[in-house]
N, C-alpha and C. Protein backbone atom coordinates (compact mmCIF):
# COMPACT_ATOMS: atom_id res chain seq x y z
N UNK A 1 30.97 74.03 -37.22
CA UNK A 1 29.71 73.75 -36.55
C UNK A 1 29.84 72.52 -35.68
N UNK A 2 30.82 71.47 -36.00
CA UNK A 2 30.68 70.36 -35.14
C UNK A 2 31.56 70.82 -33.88
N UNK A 3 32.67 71.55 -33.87
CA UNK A 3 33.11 72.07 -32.80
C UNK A 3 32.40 72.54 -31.89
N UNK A 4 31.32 73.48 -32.65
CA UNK A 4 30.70 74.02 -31.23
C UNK A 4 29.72 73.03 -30.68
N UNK A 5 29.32 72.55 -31.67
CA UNK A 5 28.06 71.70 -31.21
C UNK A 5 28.84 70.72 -30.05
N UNK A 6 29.62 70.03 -30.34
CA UNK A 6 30.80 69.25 -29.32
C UNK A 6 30.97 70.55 -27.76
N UNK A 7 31.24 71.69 -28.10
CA UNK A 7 31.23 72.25 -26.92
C UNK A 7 30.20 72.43 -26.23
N UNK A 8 29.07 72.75 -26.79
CA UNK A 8 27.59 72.98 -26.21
C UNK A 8 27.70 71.52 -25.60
N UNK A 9 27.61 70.41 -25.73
CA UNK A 9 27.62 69.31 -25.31
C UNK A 9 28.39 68.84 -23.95
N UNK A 10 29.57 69.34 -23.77
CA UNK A 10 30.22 69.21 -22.98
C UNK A 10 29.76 69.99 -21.75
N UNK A 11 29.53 71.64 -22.25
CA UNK A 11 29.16 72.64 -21.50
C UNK A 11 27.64 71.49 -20.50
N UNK A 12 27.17 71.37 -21.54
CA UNK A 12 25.62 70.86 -21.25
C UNK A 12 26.08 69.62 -19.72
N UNK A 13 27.07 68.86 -20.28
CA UNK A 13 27.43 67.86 -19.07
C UNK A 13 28.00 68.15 -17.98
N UNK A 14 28.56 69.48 -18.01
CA UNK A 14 29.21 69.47 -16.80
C UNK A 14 28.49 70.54 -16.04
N UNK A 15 27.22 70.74 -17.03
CA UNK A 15 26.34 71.89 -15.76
C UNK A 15 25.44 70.29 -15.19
N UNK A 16 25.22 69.18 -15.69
CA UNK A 16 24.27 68.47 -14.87
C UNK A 16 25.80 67.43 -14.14
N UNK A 17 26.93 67.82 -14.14
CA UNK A 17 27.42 67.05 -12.78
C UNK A 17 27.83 67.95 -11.99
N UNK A 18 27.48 69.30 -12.05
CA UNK A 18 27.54 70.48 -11.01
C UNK A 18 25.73 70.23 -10.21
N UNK A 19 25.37 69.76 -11.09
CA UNK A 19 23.96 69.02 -10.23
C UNK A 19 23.83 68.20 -9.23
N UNK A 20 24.25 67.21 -9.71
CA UNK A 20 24.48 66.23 -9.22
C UNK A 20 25.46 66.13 -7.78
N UNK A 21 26.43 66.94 -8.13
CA UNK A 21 27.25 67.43 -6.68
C UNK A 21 26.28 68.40 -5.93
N UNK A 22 25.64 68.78 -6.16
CA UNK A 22 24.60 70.16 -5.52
C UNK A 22 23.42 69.08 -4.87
N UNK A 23 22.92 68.02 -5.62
CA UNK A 23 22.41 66.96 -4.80
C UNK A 23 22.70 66.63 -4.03
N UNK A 24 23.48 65.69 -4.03
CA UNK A 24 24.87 65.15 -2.84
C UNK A 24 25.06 65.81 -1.75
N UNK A 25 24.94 67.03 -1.64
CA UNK A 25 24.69 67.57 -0.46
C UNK A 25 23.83 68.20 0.55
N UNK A 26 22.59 67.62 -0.17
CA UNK A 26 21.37 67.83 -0.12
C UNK A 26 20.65 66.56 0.83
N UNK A 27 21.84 65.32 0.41
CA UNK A 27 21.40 63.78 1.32
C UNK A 27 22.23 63.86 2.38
N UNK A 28 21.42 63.09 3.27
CA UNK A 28 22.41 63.27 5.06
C UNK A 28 23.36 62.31 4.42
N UNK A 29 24.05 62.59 5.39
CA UNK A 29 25.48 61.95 5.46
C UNK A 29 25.47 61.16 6.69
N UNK A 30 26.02 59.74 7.01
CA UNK A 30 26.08 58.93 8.10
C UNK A 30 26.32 59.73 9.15
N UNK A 31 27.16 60.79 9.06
CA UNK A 31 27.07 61.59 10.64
C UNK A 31 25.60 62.33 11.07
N UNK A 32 24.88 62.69 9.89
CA UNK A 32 23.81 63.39 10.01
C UNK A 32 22.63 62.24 10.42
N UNK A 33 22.85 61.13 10.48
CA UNK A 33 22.07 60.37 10.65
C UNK A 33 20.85 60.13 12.32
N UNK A 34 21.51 60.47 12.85
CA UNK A 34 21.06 60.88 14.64
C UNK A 34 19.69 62.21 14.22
N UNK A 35 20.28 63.09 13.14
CA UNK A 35 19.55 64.16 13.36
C UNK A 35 18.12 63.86 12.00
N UNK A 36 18.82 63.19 11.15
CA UNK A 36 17.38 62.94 10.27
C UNK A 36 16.66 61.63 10.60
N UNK A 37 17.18 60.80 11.73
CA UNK A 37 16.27 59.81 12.29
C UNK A 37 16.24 58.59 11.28
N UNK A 38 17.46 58.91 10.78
CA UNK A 38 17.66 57.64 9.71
C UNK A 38 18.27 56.69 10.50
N UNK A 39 17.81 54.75 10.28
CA UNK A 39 18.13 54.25 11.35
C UNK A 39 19.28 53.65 10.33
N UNK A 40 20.50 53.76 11.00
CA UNK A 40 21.46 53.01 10.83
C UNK A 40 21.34 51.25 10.75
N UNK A 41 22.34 50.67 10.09
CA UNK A 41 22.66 49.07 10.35
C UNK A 41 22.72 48.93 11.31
N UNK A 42 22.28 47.84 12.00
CA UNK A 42 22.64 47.59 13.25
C UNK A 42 23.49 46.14 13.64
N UNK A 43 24.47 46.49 12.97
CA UNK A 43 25.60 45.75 13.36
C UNK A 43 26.42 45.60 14.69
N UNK A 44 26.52 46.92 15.30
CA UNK A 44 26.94 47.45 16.63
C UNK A 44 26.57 46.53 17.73
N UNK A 45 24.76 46.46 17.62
CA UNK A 45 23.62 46.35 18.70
C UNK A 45 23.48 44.64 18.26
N UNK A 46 23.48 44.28 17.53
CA UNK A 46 22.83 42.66 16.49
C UNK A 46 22.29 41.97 17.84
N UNK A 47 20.82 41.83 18.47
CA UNK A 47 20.31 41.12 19.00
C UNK A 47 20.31 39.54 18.94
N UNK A 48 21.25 38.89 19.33
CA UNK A 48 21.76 37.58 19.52
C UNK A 48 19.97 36.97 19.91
N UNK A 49 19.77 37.14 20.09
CA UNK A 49 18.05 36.54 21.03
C UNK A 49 16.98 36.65 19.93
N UNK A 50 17.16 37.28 19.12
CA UNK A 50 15.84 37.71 17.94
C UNK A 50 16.33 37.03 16.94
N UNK A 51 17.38 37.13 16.60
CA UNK A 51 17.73 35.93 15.43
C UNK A 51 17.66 34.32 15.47
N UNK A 52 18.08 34.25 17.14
CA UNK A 52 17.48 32.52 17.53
C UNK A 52 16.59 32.50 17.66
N UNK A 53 15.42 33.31 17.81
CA UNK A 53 14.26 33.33 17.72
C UNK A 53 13.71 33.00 15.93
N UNK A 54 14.06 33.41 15.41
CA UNK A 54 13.74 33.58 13.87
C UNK A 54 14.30 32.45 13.32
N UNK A 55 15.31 31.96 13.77
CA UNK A 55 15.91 30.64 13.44
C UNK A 55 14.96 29.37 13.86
N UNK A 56 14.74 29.23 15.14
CA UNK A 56 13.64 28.47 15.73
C UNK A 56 12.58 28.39 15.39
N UNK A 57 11.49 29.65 14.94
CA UNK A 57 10.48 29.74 14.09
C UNK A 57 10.30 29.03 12.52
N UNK A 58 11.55 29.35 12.08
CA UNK A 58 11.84 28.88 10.67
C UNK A 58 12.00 27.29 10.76
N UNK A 59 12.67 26.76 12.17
CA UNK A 59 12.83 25.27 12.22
C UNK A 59 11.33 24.69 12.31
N UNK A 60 10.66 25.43 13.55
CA UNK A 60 9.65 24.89 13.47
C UNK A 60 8.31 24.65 12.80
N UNK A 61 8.00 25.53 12.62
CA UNK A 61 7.14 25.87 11.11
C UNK A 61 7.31 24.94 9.91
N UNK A 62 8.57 24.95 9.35
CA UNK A 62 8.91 23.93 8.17
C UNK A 62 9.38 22.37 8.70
N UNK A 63 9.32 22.04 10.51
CA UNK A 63 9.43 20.83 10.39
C UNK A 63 8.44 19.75 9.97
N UNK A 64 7.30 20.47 10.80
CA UNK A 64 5.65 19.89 10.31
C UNK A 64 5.47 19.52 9.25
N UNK A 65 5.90 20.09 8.40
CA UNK A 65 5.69 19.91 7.02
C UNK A 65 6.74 18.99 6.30
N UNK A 66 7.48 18.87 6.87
CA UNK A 66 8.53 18.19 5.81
C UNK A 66 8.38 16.70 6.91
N UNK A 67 7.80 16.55 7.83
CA UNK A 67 7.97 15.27 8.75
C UNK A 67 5.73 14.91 7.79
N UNK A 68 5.06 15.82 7.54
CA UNK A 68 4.10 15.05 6.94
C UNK A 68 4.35 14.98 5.28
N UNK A 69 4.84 15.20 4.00
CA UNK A 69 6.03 14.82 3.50
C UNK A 69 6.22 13.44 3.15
N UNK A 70 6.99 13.73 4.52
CA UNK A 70 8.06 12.15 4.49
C UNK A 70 7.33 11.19 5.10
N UNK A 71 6.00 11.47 5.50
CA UNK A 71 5.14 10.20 5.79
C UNK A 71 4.40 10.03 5.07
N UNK A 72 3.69 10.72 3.68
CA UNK A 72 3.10 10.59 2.87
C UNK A 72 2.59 9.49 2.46
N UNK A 73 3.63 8.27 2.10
CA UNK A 73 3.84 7.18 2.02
C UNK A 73 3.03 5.96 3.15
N UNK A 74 3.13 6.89 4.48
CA UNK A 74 2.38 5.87 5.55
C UNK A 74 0.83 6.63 5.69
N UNK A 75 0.92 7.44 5.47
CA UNK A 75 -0.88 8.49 5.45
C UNK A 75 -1.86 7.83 4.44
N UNK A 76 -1.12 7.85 3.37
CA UNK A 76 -2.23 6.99 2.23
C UNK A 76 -0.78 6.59 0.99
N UNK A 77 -0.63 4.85 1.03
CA UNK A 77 0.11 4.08 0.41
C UNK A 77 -0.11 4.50 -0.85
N UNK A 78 -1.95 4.27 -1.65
CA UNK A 78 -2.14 4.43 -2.46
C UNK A 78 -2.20 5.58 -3.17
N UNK A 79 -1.80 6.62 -2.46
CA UNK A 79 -3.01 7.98 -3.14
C UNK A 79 -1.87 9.51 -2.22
N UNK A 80 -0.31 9.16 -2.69
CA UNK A 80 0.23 10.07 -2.03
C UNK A 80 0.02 11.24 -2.45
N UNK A 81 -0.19 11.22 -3.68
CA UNK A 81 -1.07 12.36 -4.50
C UNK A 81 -1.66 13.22 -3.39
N UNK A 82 -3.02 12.40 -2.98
CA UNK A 82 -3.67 13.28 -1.83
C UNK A 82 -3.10 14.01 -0.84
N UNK A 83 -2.10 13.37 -0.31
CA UNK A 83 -0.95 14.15 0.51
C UNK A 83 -0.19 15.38 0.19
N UNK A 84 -0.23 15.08 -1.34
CA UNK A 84 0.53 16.30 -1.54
C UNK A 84 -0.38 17.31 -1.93
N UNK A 85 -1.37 17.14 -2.34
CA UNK A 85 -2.36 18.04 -2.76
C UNK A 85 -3.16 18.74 -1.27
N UNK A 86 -3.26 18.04 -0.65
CA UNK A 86 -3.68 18.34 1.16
C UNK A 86 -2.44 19.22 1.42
N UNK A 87 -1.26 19.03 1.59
CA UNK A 87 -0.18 19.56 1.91
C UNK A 87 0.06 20.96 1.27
N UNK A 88 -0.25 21.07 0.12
CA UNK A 88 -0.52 22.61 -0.84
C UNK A 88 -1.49 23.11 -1.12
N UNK A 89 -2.77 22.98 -1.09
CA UNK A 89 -3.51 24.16 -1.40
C UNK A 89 -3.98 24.65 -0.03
N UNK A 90 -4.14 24.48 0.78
CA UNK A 90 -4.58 25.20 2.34
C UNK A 90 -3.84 26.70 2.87
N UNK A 91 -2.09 25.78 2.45
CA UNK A 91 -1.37 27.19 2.63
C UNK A 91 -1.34 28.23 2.00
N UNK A 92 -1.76 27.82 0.48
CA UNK A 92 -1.75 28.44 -0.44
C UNK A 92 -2.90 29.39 -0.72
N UNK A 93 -3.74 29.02 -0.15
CA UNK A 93 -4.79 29.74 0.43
C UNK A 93 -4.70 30.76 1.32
N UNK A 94 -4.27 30.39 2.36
CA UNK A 94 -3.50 31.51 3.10
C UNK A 94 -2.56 32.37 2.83
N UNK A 95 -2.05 32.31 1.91
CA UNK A 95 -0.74 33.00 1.29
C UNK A 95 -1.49 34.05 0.66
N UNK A 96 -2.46 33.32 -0.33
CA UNK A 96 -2.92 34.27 -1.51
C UNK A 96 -4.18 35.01 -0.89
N UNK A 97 -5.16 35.02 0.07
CA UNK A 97 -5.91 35.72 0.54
C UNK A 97 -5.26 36.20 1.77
N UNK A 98 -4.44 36.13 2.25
CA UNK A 98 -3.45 37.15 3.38
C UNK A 98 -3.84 38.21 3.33
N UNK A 99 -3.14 38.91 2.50
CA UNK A 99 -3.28 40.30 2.41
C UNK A 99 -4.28 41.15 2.09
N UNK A 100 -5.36 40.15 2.04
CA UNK A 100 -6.85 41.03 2.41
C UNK A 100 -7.22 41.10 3.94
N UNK A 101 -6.79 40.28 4.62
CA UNK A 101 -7.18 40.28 5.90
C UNK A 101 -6.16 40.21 6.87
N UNK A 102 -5.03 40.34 6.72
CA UNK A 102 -3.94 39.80 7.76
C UNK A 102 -3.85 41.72 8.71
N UNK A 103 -4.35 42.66 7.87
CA UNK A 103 -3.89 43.51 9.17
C UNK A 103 -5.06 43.63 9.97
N UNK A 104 -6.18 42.86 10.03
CA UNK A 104 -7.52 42.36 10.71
C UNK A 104 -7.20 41.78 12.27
N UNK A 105 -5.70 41.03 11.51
CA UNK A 105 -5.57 40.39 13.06
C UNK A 105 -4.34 40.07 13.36
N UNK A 106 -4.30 40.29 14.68
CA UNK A 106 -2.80 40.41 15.34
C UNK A 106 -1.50 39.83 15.07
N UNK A 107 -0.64 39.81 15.01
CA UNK A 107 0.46 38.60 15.18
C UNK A 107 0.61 37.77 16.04
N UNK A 108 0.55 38.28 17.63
CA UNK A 108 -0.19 37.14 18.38
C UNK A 108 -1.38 36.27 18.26
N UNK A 109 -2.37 36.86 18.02
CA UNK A 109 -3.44 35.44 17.50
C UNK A 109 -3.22 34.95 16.13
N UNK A 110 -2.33 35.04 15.30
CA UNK A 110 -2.03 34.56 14.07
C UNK A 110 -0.61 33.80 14.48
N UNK A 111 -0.17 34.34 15.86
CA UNK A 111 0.94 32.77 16.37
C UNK A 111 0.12 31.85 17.71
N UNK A 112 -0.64 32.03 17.93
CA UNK A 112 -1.83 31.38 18.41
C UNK A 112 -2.30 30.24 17.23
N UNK A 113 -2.66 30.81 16.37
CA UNK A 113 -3.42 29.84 15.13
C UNK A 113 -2.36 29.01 14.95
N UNK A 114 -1.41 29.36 14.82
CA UNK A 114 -0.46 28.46 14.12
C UNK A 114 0.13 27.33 15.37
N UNK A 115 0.01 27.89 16.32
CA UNK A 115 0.34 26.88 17.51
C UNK A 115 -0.80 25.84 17.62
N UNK A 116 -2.28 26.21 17.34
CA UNK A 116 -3.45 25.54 17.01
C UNK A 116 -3.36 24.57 16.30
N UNK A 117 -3.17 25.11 15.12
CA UNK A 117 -3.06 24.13 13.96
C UNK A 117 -2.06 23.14 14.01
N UNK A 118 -1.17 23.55 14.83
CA UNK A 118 -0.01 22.43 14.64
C UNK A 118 -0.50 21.09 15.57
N UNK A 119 -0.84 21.58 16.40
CA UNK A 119 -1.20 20.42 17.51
C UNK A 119 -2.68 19.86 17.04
N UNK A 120 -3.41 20.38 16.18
CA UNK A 120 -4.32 19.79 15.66
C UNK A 120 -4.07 18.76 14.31
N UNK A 121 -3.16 19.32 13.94
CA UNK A 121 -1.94 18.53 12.43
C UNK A 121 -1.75 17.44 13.04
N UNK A 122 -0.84 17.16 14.78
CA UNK A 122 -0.40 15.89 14.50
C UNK A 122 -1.32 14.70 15.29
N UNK A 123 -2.59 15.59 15.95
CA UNK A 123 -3.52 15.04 16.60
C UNK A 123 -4.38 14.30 15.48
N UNK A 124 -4.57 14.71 14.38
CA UNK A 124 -5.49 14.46 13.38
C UNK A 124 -4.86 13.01 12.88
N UNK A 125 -3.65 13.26 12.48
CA UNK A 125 -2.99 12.36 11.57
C UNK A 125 -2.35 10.70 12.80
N UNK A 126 -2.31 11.31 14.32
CA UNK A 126 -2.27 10.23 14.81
C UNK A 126 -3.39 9.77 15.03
N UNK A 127 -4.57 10.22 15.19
CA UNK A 127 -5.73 9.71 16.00
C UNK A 127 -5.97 9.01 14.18
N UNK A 128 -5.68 9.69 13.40
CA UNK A 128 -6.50 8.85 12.38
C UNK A 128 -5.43 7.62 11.57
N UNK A 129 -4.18 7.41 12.67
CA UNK A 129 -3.49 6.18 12.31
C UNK A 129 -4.13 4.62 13.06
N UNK A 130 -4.93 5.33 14.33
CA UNK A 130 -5.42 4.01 15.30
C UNK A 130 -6.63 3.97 15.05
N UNK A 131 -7.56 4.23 14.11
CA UNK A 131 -8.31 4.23 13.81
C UNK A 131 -8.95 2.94 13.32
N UNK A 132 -9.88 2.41 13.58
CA UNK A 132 -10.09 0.94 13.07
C UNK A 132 -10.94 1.17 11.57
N UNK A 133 -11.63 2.20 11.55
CA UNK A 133 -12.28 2.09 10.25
C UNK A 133 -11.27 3.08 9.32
N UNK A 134 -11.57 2.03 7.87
CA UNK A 134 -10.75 2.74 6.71
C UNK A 134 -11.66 3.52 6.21
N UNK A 135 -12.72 3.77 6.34
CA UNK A 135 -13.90 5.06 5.89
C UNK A 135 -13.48 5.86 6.61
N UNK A 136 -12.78 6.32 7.88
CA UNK A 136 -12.72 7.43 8.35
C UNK A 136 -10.87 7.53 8.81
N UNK A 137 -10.25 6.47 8.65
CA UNK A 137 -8.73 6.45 8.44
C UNK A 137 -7.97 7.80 7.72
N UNK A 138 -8.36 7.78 6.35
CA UNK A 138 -7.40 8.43 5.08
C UNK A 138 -8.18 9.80 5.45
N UNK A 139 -9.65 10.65 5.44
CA UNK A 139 -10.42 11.61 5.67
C UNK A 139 -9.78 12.12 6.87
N UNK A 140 -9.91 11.68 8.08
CA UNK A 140 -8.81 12.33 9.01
C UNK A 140 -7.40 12.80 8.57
N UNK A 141 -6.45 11.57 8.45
CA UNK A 141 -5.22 12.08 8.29
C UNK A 141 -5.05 13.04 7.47
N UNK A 142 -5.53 13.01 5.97
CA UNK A 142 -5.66 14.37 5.15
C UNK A 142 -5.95 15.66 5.92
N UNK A 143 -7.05 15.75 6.44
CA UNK A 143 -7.24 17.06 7.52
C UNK A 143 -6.25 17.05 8.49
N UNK A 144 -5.34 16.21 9.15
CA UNK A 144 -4.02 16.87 9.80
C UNK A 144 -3.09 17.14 8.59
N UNK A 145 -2.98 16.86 7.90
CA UNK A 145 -2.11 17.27 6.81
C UNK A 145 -2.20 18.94 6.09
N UNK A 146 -4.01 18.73 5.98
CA UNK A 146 -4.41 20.09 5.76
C UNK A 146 -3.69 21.43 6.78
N UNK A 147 -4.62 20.86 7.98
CA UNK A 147 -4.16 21.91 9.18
C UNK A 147 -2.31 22.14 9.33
N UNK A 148 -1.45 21.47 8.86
CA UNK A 148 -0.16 21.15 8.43
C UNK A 148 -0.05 22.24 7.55
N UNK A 149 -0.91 22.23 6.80
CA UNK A 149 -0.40 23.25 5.39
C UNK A 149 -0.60 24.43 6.20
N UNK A 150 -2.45 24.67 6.52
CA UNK A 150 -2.53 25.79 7.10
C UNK A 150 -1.81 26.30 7.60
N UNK A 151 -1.29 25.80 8.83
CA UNK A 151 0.04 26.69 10.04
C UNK A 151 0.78 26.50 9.12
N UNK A 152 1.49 25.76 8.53
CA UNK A 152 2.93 25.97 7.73
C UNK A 152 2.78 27.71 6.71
N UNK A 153 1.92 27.63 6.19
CA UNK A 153 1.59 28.94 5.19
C UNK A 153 1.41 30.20 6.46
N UNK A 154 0.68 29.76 7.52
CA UNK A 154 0.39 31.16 8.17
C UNK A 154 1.29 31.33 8.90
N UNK A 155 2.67 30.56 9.40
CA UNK A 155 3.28 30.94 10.08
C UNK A 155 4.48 31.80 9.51
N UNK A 156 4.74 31.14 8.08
CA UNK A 156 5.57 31.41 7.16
C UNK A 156 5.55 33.47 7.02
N UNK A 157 4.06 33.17 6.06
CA UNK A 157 3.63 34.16 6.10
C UNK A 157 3.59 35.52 6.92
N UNK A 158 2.91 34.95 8.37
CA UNK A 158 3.28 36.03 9.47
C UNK A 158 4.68 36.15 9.63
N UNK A 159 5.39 35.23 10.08
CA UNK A 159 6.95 35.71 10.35
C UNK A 159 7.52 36.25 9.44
N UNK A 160 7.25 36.10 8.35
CA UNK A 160 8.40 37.39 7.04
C UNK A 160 7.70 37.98 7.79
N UNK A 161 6.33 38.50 7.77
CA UNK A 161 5.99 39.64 7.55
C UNK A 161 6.47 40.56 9.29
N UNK A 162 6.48 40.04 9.95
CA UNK A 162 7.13 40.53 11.07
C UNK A 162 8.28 40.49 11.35
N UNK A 163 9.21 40.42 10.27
CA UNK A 163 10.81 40.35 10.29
C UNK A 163 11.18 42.08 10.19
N UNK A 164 9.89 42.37 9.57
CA UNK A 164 10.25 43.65 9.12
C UNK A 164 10.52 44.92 10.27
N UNK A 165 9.82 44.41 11.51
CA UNK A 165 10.04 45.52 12.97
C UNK A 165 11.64 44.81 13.71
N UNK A 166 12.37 43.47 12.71
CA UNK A 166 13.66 43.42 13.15
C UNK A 166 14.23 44.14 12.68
N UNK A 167 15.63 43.34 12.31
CA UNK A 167 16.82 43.51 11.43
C UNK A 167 16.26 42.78 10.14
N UNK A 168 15.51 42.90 9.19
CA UNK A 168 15.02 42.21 8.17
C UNK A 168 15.85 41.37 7.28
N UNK A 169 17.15 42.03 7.12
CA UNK A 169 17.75 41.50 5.88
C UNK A 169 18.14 39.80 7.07
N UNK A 170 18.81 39.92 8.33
CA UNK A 170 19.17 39.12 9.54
C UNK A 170 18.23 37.94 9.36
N UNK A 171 17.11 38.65 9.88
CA UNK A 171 15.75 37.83 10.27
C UNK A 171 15.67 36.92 9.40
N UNK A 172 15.23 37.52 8.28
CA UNK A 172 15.34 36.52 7.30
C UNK A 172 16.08 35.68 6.62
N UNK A 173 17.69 35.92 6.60
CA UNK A 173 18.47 34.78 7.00
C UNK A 173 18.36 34.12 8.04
N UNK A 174 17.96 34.24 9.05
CA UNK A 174 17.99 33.32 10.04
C UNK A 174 16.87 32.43 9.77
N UNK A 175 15.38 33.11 9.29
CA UNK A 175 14.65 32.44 8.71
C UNK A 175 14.76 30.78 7.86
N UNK A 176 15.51 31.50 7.03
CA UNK A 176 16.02 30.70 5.98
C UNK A 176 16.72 29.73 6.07
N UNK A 177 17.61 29.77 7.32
CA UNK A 177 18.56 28.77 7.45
C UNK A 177 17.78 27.91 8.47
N UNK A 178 16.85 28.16 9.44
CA UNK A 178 16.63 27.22 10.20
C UNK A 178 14.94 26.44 9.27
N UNK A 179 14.63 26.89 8.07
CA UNK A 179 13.97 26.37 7.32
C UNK A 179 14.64 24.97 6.51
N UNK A 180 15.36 25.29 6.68
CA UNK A 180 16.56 24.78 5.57
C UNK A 180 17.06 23.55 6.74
N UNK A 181 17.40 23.64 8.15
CA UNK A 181 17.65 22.61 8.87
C UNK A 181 16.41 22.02 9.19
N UNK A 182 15.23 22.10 8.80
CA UNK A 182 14.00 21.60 9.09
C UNK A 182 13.69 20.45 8.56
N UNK A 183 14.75 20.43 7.04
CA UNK A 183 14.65 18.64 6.33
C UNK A 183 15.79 18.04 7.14
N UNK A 184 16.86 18.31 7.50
CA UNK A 184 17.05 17.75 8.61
C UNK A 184 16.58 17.11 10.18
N UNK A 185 15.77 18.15 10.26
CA UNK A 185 15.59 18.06 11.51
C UNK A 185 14.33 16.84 11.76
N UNK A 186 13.22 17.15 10.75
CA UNK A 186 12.36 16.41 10.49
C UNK A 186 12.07 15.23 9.69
């Protein structure tokens, strides 16, 4: 009885890798690829121009942020706390309610905003360095810091999410690395 049972067993495995080969030819094959509209790697084509693009985005986006950061210290001596707390929940805001509203609105006016915000980030935080009153000194600079977070989160945000009509796996290395030269840079 254990003999056969051992053969039924065997029998049993090699009807599901007669399957499994019967699958296999059932999936295109890289030559078939033209005809099932499957898009290949695009290693061939690699757009030199879209990845410095994605690199540049990634620099700029995360310089803002890592240059307000590293001024923390000159924004409010006492209370860098506030800096950092200004610096994280705005984006974080944006991050986490995104995806109720982000296909509402374009990628161009969501790189609009972020071009907004940035120039409002360092307008805020300089106008509120020459500032003669300390009642309205630290309240400003926090709100460029804020608007800092904001664009930093929405730009972040939008660009993954538009890596995806690139080369994605690319994009987002390129992403990454010019994020990454941004504590440098800034």
């Amino acid at each position: 009885m254990h003999l056969t049972e051992l053969a039924s067993r065997k029998k049993r495995m090699s009807d599901m890798e007669d399957d499994v080969d019967d699958s296999r030819e059932l999936l295109p094959s890289r030559r078939d690829a033209s005809v099932c509209h499957v898009q290949q790697s695009p290693s061939p084509g690699v757009n030199y121009r879209d990845l410095a693009a994605f690199w540049l985005l990634g620099l700029f986006n995360n310089s803002s942020y890592v240059i307000m950061i590293a001024g923390a210290k000159d924004i409010s001596s006492g209370g860098v706390a506030l800096v950092y707390i200004a610096s994280i929940f705005p984006g974080l805001a944006v991050k986490m309610t995104g995806p109720c509203w982000y296909h509402l609105v374009s990628y161009r006016l969501r790189a609009y905003a972020v071009a907004v915000a940035m120039v409002a980030s360092f307008s805020c935080v300089a106008m509120g360095s020459v500032l003669r009153s300390p009642e309205l000194k630290l309240p400003v600079q926090l709100l460029g810091v804020a608007f800092c977070s904001f664009q930093s989160g929405l730009g972040e945000s939008s660009t993954l999410a538009l890596s995806v009509h690139y080369s994605p796996q690319r994009a987002i290395t390129m992403w990454s690395s010019g994020t990454g030269f941004a504590g440098v840079f800034g």
